[in-house]
C-alpha atoms as a PDB file:
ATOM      1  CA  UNK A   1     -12.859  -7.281   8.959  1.00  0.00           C
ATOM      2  CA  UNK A   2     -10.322 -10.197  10.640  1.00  0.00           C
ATOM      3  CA  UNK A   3      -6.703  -9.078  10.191  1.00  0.00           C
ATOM      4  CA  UNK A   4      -3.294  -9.009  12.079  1.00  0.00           C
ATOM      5  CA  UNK A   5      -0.955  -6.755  11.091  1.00  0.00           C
ATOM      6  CA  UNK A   6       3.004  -7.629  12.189  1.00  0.00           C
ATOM      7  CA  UNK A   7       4.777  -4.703  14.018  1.00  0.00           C
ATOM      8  CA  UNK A   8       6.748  -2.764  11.950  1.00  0.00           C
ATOM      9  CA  UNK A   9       4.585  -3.385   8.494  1.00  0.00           C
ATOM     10  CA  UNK A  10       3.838  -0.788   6.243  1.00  0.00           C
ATOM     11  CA  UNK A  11       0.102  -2.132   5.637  1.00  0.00           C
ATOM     12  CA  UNK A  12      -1.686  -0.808   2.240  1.00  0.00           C
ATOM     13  CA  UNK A  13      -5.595  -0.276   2.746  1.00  0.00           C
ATOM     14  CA  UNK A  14      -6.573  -0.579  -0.638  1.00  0.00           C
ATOM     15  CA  UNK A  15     -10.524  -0.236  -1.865  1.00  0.00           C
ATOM     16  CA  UNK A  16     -13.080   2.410  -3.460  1.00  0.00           C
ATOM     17  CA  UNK A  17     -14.212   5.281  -2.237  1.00  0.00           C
ATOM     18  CA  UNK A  18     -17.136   4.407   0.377  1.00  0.00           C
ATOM     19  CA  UNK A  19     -14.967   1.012   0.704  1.00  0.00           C
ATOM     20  CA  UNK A  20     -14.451   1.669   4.725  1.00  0.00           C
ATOM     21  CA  UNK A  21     -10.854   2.861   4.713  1.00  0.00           C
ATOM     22  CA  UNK A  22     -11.403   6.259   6.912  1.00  0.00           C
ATOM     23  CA  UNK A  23     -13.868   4.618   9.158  1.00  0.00           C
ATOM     24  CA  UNK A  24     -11.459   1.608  10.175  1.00  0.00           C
ATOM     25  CA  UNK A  25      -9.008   3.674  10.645  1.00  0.00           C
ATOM     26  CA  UNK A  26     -11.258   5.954  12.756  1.00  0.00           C
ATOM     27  CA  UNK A  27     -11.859   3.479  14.679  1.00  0.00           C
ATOM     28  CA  UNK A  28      -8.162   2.198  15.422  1.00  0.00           C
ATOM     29  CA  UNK A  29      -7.624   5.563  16.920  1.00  0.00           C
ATOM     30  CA  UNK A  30     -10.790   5.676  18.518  1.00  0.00           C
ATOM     31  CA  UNK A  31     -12.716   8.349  17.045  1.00  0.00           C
ATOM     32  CA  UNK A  32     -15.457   6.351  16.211  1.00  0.00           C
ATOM     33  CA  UNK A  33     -16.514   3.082  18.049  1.00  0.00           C
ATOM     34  CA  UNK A  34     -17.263  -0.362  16.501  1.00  0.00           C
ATOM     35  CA  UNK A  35     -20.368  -1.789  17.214  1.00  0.00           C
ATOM     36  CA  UNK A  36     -18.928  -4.953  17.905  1.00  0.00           C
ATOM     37  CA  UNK A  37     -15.380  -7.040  17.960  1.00  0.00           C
ATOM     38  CA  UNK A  38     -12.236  -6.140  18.905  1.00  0.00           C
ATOM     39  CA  UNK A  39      -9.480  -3.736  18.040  1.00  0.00           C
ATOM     40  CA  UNK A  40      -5.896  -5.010  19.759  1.00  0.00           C
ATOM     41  CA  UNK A  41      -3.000  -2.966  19.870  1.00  0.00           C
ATOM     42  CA  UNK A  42       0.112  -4.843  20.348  1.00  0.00           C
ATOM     43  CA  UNK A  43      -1.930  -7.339  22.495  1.00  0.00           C
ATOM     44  CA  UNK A  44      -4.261  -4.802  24.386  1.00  0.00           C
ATOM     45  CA  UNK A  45      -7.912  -4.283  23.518  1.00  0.00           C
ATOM     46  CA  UNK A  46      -8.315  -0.679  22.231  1.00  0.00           C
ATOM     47  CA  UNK A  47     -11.204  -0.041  24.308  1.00  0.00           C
ATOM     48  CA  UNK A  48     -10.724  -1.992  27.477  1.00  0.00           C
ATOM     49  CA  UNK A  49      -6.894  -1.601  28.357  1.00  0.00           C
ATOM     50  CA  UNK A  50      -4.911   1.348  28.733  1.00  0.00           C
ATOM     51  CA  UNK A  51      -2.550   0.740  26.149  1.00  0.00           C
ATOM     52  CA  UNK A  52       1.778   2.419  26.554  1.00  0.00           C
ATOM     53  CA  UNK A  53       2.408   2.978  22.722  1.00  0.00           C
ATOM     54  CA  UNK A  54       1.294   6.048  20.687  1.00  0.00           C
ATOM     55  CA  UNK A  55      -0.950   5.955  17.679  1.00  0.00           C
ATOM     56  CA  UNK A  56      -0.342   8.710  15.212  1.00  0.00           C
ATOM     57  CA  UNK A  57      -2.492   9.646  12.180  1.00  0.00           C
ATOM     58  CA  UNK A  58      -3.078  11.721   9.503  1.00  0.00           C
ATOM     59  CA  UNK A  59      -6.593  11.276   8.417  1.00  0.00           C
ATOM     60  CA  UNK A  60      -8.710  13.261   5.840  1.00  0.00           C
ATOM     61  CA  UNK A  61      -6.975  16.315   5.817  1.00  0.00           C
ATOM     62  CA  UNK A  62      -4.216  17.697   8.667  1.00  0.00           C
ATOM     63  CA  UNK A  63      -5.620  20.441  11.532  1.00  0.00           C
ATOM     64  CA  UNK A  64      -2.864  23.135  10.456  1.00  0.00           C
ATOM     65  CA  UNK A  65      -2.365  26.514  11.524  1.00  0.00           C
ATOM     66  CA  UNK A  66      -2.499  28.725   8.486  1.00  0.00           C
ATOM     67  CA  UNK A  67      -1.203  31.977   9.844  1.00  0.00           C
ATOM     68  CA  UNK A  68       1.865  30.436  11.315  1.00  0.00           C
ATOM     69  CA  UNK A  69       5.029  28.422  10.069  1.00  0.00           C
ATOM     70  CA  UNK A  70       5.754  24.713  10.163  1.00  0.00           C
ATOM     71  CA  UNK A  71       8.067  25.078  13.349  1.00  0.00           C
ATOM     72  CA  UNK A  72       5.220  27.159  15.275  1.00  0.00           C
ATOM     73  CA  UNK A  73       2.678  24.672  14.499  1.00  0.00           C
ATOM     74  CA  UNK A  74       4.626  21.803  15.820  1.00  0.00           C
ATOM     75  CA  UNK A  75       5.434  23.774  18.951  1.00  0.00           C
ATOM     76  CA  UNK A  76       1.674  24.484  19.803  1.00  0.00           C
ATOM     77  CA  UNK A  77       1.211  20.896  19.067  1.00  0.00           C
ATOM     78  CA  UNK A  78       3.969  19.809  21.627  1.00  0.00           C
ATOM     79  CA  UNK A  79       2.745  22.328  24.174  1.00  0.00           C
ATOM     80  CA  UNK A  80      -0.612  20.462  23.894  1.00  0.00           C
ATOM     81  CA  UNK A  81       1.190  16.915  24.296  1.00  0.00           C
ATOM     82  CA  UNK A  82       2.794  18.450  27.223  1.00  0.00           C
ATOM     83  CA  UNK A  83       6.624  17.928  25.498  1.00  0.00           C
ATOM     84  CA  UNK A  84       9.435  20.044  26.577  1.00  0.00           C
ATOM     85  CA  UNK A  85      12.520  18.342  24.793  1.00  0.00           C
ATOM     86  CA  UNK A  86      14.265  21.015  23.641  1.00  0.00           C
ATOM     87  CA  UNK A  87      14.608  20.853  19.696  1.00  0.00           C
ATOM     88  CA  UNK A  88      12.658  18.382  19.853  1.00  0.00           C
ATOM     89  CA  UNK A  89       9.713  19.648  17.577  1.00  0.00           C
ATOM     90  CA  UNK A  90      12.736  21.112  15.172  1.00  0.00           C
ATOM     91  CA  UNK A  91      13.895  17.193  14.784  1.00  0.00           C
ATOM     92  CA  UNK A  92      10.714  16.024  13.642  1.00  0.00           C
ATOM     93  CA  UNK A  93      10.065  18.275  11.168  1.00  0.00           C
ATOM     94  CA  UNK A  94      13.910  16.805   9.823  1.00  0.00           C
ATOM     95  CA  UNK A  95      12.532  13.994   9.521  1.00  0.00           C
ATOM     96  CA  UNK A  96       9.603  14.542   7.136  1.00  0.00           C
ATOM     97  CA  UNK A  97      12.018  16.899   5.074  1.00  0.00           C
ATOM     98  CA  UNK A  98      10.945  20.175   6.214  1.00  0.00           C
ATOM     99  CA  UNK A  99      13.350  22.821   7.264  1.00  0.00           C
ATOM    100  CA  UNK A 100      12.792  24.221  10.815  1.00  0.00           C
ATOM    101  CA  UNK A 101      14.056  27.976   9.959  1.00  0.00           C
ATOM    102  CA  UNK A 102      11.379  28.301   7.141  1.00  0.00           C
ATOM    103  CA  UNK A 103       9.440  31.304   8.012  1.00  0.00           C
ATOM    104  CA  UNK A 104       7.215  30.661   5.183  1.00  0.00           C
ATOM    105  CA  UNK A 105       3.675  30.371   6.347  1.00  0.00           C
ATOM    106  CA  UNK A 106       1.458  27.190   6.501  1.00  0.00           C
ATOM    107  CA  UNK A 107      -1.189  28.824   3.758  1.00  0.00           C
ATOM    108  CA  UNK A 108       1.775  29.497   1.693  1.00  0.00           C
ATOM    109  CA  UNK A 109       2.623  25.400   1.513  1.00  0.00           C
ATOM    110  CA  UNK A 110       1.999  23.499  -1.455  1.00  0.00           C
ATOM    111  CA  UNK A 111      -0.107  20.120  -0.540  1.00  0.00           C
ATOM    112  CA  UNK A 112       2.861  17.733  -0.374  1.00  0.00           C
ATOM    113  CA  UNK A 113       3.860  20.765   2.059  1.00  0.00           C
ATOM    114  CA  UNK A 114       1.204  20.784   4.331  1.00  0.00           C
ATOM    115  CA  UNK A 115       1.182  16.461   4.057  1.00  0.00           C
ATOM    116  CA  UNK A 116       4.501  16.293   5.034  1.00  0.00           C
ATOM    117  CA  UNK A 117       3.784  19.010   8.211  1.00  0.00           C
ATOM    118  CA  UNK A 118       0.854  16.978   8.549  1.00  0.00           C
ATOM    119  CA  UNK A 119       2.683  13.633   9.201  1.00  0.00           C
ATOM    120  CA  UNK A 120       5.136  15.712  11.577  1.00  0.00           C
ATOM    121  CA  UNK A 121       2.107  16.081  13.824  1.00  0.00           C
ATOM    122  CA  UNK A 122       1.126  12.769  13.820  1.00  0.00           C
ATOM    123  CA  UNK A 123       4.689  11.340  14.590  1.00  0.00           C
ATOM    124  CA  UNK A 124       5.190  13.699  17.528  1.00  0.00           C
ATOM    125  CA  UNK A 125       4.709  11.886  20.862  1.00  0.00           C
ATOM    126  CA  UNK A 126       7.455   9.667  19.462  1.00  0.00           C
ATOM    127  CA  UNK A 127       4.647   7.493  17.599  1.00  0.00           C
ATOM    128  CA  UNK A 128       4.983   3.654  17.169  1.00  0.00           C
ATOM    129  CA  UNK A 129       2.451   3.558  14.982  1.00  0.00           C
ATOM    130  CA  UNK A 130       1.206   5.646  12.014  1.00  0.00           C
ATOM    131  CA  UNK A 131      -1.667   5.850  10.280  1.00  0.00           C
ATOM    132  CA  UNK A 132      -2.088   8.222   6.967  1.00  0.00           C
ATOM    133  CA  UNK A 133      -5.252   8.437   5.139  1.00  0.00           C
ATOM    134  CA  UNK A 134      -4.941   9.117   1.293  1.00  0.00           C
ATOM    135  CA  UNK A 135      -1.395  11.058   2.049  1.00  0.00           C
ATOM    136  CA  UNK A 136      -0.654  11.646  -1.952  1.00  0.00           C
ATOM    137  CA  UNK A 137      -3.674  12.165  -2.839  1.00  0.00           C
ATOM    138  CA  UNK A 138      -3.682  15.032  -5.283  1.00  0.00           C
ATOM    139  CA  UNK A 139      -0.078  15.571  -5.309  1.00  0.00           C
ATOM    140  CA  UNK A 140       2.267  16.108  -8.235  1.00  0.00           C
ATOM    141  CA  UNK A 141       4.448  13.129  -9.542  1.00  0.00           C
ATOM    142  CA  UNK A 142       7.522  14.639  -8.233  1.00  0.00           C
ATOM    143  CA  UNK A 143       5.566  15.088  -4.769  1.00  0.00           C
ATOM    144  CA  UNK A 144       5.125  11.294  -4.968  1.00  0.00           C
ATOM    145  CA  UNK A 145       8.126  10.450  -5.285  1.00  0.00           C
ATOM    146  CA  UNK A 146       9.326  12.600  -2.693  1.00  0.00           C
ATOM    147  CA  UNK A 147       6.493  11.386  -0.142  1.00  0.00           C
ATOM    148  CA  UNK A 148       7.531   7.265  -1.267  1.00  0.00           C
ATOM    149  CA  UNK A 149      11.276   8.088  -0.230  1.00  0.00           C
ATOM    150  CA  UNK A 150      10.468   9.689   2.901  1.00  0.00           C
ATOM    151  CA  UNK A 151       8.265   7.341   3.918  1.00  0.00           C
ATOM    152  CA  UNK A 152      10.653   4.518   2.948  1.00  0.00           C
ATOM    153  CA  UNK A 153      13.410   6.416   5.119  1.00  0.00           C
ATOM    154  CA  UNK A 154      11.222   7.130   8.352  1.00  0.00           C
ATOM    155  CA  UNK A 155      10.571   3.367   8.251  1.00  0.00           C
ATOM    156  CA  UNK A 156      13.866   2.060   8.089  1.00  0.00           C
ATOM    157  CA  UNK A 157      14.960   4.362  10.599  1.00  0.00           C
ATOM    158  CA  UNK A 158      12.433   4.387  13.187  1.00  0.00           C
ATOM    159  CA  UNK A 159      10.755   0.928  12.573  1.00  0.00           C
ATOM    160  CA  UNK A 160       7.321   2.169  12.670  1.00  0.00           C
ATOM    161  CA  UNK A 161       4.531   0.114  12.042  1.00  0.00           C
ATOM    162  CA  UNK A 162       2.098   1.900   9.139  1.00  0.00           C
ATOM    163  CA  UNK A 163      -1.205   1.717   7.975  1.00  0.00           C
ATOM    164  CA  UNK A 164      -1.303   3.765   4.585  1.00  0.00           C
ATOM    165  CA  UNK A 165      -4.733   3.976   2.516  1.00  0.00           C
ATOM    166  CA  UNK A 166      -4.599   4.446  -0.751  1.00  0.00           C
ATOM    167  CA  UNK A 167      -6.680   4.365  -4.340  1.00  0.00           C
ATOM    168  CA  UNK A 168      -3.265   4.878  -6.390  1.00  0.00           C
ATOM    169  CA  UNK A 169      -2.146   1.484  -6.429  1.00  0.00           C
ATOM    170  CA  UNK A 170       0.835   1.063  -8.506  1.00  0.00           C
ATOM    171  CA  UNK A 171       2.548   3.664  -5.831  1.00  0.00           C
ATOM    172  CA  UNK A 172       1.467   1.998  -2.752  1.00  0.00           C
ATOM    173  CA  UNK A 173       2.725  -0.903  -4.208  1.00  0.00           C
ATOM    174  CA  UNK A 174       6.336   0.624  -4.251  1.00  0.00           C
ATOM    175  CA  UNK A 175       5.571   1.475  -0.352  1.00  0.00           C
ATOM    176  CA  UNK A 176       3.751  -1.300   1.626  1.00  0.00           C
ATOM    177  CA  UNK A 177       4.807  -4.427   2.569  1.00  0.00           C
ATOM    178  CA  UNK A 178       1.901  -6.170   3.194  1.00  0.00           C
ATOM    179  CA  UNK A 179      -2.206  -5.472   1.465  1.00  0.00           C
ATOM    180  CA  UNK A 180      -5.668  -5.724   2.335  1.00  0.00           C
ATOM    181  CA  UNK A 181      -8.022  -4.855  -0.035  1.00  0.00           C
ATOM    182  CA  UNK A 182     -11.786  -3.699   1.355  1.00  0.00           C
ATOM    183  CA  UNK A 183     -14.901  -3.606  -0.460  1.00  0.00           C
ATOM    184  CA  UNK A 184     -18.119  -2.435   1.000  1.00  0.00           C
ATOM    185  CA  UNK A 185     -16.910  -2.469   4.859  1.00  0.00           C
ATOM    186  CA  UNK A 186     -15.382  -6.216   4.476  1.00  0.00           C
ATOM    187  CA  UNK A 187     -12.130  -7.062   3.795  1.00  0.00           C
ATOM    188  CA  UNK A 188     -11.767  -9.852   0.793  1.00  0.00           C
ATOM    189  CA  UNK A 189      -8.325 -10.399   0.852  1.00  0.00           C
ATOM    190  CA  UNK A 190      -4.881  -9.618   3.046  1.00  0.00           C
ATOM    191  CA  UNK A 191      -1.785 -10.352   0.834  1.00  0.00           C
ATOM    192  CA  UNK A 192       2.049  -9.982   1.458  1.00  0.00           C
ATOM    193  CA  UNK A 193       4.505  -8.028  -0.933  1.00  0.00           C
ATOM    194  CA  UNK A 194       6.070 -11.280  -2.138  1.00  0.00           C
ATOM    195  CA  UNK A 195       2.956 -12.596  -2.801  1.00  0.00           C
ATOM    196  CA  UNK A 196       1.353  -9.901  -4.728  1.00  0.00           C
ATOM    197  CA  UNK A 197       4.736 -10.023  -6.644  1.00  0.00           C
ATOM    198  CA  UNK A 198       4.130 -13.616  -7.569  1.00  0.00           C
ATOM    199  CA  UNK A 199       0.253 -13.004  -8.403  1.00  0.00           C
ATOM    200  CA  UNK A 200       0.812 -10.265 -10.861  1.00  0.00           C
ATOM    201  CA  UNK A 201       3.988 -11.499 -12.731  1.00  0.00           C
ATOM    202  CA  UNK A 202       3.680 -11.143 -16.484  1.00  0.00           C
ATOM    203  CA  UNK A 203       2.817 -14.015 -18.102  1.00  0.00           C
ATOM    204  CA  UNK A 204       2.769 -15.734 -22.113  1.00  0.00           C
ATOM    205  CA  UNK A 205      -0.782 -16.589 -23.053  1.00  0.00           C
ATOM    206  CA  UNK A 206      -1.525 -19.968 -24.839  1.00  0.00           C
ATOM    207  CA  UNK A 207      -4.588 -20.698 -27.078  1.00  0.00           C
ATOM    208  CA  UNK A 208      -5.044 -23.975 -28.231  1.00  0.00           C
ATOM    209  CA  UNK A 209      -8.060 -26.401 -29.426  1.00  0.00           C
ATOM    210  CA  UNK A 210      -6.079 -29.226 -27.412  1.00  0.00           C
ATOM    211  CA  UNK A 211      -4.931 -28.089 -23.819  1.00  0.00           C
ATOM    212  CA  UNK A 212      -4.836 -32.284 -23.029  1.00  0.00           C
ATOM    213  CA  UNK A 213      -1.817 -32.391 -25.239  1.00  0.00           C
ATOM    214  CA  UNK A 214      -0.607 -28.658 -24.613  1.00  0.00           C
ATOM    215  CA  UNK A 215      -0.452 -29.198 -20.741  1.00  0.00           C
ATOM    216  CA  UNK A 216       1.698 -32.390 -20.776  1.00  0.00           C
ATOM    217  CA  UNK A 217       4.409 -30.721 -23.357  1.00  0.00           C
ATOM    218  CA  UNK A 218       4.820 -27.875 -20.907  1.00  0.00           C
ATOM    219  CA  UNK A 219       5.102 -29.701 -17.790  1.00  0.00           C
ATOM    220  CA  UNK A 220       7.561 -31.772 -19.623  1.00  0.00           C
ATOM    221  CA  UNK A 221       9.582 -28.611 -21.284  1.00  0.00           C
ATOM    222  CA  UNK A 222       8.687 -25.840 -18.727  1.00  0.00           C
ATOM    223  CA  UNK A 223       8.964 -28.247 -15.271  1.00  0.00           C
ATOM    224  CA  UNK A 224      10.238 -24.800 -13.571  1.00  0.00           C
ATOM    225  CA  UNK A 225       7.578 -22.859 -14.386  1.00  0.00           C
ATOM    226  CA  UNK A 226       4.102 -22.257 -12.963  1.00  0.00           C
ATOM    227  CA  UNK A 227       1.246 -22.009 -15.085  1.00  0.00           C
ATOM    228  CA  UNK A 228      -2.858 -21.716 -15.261  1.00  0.00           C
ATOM    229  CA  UNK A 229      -5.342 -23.242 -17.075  1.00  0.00           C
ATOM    230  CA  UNK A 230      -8.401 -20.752 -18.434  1.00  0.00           C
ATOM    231  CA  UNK A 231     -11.989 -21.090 -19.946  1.00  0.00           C
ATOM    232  CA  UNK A 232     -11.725 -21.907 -23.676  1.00  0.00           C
ATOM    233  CA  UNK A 233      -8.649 -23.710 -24.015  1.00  0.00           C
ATOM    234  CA  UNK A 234      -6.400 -20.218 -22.929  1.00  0.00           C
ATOM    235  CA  UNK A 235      -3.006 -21.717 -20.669  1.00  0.00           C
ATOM    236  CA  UNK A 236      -1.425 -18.711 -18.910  1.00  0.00           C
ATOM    237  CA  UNK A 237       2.621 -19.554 -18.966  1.00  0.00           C
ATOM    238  CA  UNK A 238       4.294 -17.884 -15.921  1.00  0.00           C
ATOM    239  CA  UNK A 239       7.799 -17.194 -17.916  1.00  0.00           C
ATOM    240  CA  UNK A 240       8.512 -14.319 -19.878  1.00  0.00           C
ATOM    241  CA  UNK A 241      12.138 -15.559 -20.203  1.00  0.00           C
ATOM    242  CA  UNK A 242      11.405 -16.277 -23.841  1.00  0.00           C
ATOM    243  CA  UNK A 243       9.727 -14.233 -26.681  1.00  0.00           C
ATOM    244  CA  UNK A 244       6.557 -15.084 -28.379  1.00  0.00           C
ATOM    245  CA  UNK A 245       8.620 -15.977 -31.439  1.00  0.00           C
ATOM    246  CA  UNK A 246      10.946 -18.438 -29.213  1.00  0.00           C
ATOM    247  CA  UNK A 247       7.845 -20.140 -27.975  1.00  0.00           C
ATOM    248  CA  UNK A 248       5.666 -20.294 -31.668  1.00  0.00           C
ATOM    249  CA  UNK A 249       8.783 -21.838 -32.992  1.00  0.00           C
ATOM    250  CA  UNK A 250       9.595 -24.059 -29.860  1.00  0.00           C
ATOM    251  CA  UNK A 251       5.808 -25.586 -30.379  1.00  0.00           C
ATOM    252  CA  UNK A 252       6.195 -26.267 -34.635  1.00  0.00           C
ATOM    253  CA  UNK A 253       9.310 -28.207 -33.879  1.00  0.00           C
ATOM    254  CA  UNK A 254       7.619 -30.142 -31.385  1.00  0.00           C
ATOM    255  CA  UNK A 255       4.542 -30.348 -33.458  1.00  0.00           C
ATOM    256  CA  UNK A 256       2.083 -28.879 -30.733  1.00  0.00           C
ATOM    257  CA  UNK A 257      -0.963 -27.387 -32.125  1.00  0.00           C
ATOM    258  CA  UNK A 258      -1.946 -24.085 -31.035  1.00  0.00           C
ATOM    259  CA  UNK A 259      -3.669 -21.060 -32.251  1.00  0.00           C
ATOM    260  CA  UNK A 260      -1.530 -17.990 -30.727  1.00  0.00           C
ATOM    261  CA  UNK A 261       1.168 -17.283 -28.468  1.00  0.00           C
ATOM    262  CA  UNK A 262       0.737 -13.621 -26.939  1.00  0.00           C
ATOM    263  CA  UNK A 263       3.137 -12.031 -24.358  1.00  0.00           C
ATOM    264  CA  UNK A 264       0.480 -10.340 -21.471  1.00  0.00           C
ATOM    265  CA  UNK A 265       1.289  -7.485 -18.872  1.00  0.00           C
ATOM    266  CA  UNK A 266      -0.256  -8.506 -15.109  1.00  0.00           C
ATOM    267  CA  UNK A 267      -0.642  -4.944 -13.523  1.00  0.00           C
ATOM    268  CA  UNK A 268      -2.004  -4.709 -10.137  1.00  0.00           C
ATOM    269  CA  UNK A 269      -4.801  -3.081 -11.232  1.00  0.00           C
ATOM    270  CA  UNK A 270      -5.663  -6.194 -13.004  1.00  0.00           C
ATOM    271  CA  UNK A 271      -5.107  -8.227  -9.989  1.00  0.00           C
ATOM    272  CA  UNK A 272      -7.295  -5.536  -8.191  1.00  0.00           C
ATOM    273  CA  UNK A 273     -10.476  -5.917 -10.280  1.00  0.00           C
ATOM    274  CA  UNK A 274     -10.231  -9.713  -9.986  1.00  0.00           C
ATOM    275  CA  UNK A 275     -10.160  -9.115  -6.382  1.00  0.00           C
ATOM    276  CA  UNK A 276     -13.282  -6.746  -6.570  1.00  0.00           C
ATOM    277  CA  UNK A 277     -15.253  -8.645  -8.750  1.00  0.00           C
ATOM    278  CA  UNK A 278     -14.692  -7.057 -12.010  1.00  0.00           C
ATOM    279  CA  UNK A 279     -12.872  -8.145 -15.039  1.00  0.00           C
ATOM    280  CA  UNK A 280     -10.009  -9.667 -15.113  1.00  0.00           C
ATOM    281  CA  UNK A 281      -7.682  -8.090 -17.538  1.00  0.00           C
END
């Protein structure tokens, strides 16, 4: 794996299970060591420099405190960290959306309960980066939605540069703003936000016996519009501007042969089993 991630992204680790998400990020906190390369954090080799900034993370599932409330686990965990801010462990949980006076007990949370506590823990220390391991995994929808918007507010407020893996993909889509996507320990492809935007825009689907004389037509009538040619005479037409009627009776006033005109959905799943090798719907 060969990737730099810019501070202050919110980076999506995106792959199968057994892909190598846990065990990089094990690594980038250092419970596990590589067997060779080099892990830099904000210049400084992981393993060789004592590096100033704080690495937070919530991976597999959080060490919680069953017996006791949100606000006493946080304040064993800042007695460990050797913090003594007063209300400062009452802040934090604010910040994940969890009130401080609950008296409700940790084996009493629901999971997006114990995620969000779980995420406190890892931000304390005043962390400047975060890394969360499969945070909505198994959560409700409205538990997802709740998770994306607090996520989205802790990083436009604190700036804090994320590492988020996930196998739901349309939802860390809404989150990250940058991907890598990891198969079998190696990463096959880092992609920006905008980018992915641009690769899975919908898209109008040509077939015709005669792409030589389809392809000239469109440059000519389409000039501000990307397209692709495919196997068997198939022209993918990146403008869904116009319907499929529009364009069948666009091409019989021009007299351009062709077979069908279909209007085609370009989900990121799609993009994500051309990525890993498997069809490309």
């Amino acid at each position: 794996i060969s990737v730099s991630i810019p501070k202050g992204e919110i980076f999506g680790l995106i792959g199968p299970n057994g892909a190598g998400k846990t065990t990089l990020m094990k690594m980038i906190v250092g419970e596990i060591f590589p067997n060779e390369g080099n892990i830099k954090i904000f210049g400084k080799n992981k393993h060789k420099e004592r590096i100033n900034h704080r690495i937070g993370s919530l991976i597999e599932k959080p060490g919680l405190y069953p017996d006791f409330s949100a606000i006493e686990n946080l304040r064993i965990q800042s007695s460990y960290m050797g913090i003594r801010r007063k209300g400062y462990a009452e802040d934090v949980l604010k910040k994940v959306g969890l009130d401080p006076n609950m008296k409700k007990k940790v084996k009493k949370f629901s999971l997006g309960m114990k995620q969000r506590l779980g995420i406190a823990m890892a931000m304390m220390g005043d962390a400047d980066i975060l890394l969360l391991d499969e945070p909505i995994n198994g959560m409700d929808p409205d538990g997802i939605i709740e998770f994306r918007n607090m996520i989205k507010k802790i990083h436009e407020e604190h700036g804090i540069t994320m590492i988020i893996s996930s196998h739901l993909l349309d939802e860390l889509s809404r989150q990250a703003t940058s991907f890598g996507f990891l198969k079998d320990g190696k990463l096959l492809k880092y992609i920006s936000r905008d980018e992915l935007k641009e690769e899975c825009r919908d898209y109008i689907e040509i077939k015709t016996k005669y792409p030589e004389k389809m392809i000239p037509f469109l440059e000519q009538r389409f000039k501000d519009f990307k397209y692709s040619v495919r196997e068997s005479g198939y022209i993918n037409l990146f403008d869904d501007s116009l319907s499929e009627a529009d364009y069948n009776k666009i091409f019989i006033e021009n007299n351009i042969s062709y077979d069908s005109v279909k209007y085609k959905k370009y989900s990121i799943e799609s993009y994500y089993k051309k990525i890993m090798g498997g069809s490309n719907v």
